[in-house]
PDB file of N, CA and C in Angstrom:
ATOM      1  N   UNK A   1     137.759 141.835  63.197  1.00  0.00           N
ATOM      2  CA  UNK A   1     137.224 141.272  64.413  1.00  0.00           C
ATOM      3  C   UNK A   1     138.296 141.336  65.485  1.00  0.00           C
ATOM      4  N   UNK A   2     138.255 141.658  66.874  1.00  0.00           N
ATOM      5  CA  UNK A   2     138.660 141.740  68.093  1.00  0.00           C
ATOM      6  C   UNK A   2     138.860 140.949  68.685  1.00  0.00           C
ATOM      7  N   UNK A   3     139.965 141.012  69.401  1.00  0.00           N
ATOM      8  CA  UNK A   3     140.342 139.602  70.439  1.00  0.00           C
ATOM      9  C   UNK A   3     141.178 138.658  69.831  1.00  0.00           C
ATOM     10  N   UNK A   4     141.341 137.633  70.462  1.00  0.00           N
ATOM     11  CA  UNK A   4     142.943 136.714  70.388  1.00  0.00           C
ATOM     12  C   UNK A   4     142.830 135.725  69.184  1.00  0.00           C
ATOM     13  N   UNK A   5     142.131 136.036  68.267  1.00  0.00           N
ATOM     14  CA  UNK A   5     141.474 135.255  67.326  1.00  0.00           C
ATOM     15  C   UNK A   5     141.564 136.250  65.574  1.00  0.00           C
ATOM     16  N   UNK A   6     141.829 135.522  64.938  1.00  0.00           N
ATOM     17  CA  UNK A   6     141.593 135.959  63.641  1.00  0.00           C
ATOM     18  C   UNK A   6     141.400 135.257  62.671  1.00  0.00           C
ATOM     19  N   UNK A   7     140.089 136.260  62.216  1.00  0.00           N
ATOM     20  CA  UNK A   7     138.897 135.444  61.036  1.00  0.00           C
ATOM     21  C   UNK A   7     139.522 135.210  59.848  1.00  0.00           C
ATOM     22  N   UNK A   8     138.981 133.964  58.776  1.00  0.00           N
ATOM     23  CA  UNK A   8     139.808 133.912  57.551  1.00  0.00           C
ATOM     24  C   UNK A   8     138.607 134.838  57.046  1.00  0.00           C
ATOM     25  N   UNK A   9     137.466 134.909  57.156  1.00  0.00           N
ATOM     26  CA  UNK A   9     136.153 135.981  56.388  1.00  0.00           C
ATOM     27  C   UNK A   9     135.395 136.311  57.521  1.00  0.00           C
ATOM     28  N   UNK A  10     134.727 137.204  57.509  1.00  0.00           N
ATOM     29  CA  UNK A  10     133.973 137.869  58.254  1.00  0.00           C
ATOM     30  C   UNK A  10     132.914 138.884  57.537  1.00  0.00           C
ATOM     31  N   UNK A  11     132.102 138.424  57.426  1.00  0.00           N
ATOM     32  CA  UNK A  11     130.770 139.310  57.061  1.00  0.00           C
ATOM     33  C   UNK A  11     129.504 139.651  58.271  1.00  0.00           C
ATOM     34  N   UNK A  12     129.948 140.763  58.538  1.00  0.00           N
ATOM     35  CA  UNK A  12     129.299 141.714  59.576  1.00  0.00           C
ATOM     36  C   UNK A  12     127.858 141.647  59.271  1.00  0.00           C
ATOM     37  N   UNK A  13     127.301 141.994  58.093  1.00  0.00           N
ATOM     38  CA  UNK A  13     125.829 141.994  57.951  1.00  0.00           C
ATOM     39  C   UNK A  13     125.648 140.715  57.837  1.00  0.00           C
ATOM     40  N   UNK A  14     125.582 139.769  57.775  1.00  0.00           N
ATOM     41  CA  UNK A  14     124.988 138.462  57.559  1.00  0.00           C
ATOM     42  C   UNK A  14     125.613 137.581  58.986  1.00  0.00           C
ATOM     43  N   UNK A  15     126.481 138.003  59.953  1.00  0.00           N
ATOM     44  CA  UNK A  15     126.837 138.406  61.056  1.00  0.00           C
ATOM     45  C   UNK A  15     127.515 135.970  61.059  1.00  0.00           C
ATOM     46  N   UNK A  16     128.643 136.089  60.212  1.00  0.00           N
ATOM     47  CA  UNK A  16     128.992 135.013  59.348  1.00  0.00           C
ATOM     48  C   UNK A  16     130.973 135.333  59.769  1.00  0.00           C
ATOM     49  N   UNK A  17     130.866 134.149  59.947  1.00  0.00           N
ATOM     50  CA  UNK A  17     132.431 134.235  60.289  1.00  0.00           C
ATOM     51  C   UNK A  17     133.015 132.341  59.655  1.00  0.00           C
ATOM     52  N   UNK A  18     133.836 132.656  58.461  1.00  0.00           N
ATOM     53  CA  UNK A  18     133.915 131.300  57.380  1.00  0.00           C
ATOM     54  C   UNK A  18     135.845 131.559  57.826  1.00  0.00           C
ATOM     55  N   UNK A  19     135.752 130.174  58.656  1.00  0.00           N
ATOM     56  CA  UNK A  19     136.445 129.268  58.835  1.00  0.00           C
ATOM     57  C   UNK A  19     137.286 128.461  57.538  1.00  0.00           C
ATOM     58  N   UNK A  20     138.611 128.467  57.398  1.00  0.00           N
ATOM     59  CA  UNK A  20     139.127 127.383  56.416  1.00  0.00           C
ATOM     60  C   UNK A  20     140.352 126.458  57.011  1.00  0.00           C
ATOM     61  N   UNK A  21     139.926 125.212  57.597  1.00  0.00           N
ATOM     62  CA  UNK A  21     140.788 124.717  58.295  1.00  0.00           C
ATOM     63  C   UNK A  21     141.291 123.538  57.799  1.00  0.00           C
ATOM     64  N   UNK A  22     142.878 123.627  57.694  1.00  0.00           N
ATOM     65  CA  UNK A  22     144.223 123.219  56.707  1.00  0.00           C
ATOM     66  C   UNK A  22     144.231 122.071  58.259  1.00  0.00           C
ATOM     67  N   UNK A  23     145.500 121.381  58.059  1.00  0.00           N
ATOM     68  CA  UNK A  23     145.853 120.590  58.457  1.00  0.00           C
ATOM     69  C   UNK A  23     146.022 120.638  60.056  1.00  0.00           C
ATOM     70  N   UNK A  24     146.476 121.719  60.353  1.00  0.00           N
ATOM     71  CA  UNK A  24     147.274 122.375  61.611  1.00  0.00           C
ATOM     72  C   UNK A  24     145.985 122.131  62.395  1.00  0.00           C
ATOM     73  N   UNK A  25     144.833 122.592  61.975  1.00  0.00           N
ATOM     74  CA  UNK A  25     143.669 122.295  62.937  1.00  0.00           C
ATOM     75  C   UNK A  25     142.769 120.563  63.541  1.00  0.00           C
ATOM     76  N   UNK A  26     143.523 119.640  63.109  1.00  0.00           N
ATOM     77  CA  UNK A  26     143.298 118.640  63.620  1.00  0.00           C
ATOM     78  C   UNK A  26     144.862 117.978  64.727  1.00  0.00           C
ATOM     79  N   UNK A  27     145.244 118.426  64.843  1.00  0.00           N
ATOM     80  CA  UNK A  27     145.856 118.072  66.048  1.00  0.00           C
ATOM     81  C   UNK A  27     145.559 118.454  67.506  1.00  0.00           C
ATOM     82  N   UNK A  28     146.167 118.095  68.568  1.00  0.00           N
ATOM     83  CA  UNK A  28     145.056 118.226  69.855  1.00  0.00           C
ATOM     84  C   UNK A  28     145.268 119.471  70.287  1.00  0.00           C
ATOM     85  N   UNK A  29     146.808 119.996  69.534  1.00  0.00           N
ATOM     86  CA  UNK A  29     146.462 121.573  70.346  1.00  0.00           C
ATOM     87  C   UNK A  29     145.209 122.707  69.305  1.00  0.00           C
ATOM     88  N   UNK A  30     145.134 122.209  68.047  1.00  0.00           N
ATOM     89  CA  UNK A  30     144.583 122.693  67.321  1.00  0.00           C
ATOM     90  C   UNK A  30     143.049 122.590  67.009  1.00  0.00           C
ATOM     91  N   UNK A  31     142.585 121.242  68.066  1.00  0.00           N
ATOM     92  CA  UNK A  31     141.434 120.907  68.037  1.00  0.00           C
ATOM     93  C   UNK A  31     141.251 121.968  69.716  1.00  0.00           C
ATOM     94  N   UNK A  32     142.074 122.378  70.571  1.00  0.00           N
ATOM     95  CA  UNK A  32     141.357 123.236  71.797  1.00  0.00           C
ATOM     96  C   UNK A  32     141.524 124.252  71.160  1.00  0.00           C
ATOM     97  N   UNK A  33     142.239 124.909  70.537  1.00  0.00           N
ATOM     98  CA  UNK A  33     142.325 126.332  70.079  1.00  0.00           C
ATOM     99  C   UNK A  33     140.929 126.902  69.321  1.00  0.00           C
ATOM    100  N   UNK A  34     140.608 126.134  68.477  1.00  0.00           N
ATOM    101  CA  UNK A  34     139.230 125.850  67.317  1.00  0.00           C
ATOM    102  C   UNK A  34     138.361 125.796  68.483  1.00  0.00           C
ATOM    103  N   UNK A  35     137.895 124.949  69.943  1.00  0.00           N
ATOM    104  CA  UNK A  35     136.981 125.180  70.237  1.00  0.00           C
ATOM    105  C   UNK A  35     136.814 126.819  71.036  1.00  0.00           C
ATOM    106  N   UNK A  36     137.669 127.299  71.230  1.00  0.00           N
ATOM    107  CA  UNK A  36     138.024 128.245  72.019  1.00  0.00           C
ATOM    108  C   UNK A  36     137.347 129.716  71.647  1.00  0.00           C
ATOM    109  N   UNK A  37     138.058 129.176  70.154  1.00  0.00           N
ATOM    110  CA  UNK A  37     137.654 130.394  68.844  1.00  0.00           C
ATOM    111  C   UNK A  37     136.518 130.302  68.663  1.00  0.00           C
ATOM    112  N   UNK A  38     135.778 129.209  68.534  1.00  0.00           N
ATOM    113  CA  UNK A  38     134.314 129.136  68.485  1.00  0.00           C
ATOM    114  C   UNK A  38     133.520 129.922  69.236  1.00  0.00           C
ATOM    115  N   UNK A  39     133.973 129.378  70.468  1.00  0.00           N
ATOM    116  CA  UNK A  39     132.661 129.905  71.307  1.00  0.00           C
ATOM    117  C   UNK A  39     133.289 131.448  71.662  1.00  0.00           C
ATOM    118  N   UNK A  40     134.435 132.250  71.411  1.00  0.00           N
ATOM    119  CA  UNK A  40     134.548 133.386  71.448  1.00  0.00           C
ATOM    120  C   UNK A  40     133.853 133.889  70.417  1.00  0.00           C
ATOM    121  N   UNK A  41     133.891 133.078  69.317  1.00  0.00           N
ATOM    122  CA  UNK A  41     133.121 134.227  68.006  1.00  0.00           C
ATOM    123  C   UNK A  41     131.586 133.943  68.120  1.00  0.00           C
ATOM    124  N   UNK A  42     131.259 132.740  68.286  1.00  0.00           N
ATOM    125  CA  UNK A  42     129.804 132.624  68.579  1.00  0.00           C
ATOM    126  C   UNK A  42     129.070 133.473  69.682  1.00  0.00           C
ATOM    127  N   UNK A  43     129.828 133.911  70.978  1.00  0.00           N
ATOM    128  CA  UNK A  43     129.345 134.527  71.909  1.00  0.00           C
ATOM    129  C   UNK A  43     128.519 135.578  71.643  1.00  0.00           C
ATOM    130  N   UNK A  44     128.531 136.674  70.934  1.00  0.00           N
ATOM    131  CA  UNK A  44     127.947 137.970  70.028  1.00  0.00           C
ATOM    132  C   UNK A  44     126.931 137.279  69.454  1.00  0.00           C
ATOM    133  N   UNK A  45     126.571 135.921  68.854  1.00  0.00           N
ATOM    134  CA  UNK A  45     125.734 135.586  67.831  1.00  0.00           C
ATOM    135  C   UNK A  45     125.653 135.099  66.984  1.00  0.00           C
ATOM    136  N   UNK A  46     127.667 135.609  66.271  1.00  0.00           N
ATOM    137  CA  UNK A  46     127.679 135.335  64.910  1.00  0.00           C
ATOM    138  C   UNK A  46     127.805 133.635  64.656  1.00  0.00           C
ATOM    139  N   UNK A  47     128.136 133.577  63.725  1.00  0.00           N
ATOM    140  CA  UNK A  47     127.879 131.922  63.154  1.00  0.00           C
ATOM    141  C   UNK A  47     128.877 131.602  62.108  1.00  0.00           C
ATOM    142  N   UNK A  48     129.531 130.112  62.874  1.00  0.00           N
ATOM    143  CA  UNK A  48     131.091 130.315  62.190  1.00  0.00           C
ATOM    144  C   UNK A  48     130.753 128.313  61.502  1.00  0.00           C
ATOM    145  N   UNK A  49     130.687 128.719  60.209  1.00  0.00           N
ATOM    146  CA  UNK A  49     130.960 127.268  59.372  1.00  0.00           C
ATOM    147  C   UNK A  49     132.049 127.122  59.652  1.00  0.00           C
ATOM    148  N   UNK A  50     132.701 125.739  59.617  1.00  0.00           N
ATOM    149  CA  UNK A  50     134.032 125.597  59.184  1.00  0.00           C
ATOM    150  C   UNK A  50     133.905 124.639  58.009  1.00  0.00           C
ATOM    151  N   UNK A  51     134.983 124.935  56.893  1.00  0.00           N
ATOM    152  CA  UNK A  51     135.388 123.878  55.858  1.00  0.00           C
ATOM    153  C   UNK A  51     136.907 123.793  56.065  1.00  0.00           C
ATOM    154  N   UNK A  52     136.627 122.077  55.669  1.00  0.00           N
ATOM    155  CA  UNK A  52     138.325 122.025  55.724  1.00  0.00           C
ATOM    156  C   UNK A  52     138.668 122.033  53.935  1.00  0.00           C
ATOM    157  N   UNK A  53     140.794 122.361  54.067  1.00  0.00           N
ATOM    158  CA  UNK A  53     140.827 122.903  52.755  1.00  0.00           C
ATOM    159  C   UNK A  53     140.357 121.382  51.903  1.00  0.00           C
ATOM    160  N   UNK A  54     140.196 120.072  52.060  1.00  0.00           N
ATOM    161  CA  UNK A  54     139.755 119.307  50.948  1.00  0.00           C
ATOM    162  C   UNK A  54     138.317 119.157  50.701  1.00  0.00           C
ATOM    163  N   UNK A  55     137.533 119.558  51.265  1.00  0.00           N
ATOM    164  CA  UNK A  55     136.364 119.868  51.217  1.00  0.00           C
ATOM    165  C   UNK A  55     135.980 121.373  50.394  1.00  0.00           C
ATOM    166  N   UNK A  56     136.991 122.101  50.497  1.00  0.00           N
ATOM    167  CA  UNK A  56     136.999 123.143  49.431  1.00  0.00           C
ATOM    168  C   UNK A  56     137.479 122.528  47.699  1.00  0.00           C
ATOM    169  N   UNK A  57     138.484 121.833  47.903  1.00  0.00           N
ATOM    170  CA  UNK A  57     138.737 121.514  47.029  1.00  0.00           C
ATOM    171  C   UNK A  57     138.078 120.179  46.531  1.00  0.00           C
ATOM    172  N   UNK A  58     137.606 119.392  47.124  1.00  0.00           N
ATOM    173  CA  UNK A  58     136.675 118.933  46.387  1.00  0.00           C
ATOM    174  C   UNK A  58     135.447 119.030  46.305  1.00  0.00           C
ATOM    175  N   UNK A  59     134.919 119.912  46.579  1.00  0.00           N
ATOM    176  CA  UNK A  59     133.085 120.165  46.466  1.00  0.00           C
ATOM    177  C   UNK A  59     132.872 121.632  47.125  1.00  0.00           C
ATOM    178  N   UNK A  60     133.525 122.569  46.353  1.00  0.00           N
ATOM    179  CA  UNK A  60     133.441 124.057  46.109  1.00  0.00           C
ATOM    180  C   UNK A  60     132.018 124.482  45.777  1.00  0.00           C
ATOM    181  N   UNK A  61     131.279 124.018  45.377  1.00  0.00           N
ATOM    182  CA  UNK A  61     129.831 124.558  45.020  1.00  0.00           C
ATOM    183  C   UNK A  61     129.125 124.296  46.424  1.00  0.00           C
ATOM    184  N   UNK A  62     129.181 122.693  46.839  1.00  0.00           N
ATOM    185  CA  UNK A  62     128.557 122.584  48.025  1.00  0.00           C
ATOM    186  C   UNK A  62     128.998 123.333  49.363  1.00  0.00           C
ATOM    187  N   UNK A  63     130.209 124.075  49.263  1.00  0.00           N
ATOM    188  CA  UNK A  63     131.134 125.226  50.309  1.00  0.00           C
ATOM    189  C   UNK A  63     130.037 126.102  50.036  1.00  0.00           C
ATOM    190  N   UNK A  64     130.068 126.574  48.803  1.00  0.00           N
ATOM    191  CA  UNK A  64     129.370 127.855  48.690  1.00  0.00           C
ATOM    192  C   UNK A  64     127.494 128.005  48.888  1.00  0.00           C
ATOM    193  N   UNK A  65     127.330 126.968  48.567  1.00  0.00           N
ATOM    194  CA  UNK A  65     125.752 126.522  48.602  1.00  0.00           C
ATOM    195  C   UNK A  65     125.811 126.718  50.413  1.00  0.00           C
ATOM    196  N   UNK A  66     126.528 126.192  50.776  1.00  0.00           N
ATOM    197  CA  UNK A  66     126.023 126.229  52.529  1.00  0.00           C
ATOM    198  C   UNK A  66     126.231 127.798  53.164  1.00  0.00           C
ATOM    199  N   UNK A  67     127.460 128.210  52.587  1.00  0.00           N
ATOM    200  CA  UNK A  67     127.932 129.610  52.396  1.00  0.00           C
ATOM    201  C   UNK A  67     126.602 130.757  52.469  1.00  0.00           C
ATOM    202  N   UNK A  68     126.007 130.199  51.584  1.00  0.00           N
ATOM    203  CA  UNK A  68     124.768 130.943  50.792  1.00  0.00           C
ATOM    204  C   UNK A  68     123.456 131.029  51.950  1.00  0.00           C
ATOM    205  N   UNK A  69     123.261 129.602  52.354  1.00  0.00           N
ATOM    206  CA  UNK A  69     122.280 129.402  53.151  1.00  0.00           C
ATOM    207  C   UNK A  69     122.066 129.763  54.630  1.00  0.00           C
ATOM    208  N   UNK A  70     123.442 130.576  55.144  1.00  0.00           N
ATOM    209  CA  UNK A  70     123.339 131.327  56.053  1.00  0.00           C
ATOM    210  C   UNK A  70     123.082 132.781  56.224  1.00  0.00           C
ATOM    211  N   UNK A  71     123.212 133.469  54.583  1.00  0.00           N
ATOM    212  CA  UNK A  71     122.972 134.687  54.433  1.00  0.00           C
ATOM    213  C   UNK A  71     121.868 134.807  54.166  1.00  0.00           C
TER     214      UNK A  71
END
């Protein structure tokens, strides 16, 4: 993907852009950067979940179940 931004996943056909946001993304410069990225990747269409990493780590099925329900 293009531009000042880079995806942790990106699936072109299901037109899916999966977010994994660690710590760094709740602070205030990290909460404007995240909205920034958003609406640059959303602009085209695509559609960006975010999980944060304890939400991966604790409820990995329900990551993937939502994962699922956008494809």
């Amino acid at each position: 993907m293009k531009g000042d931004f880079k995806a942790g996943f990106y699936c072109p056909e299901g037109k899916l852009v999966i977010e994994l946001d660690g710590s760094r993304h709740y602070s205030e410069e990290g909460i404007i950067r995240d909205i920034r990225r958003d609406r640059f990747i959303e602009s085209p269409g695509l559609r960006i979940p975010g999980f944060s990493d304890r939400e991966i780590l604790e409820n990995l099925t329900g990551v993937l179940e939502k994962i699922w329900s956008y494809l």
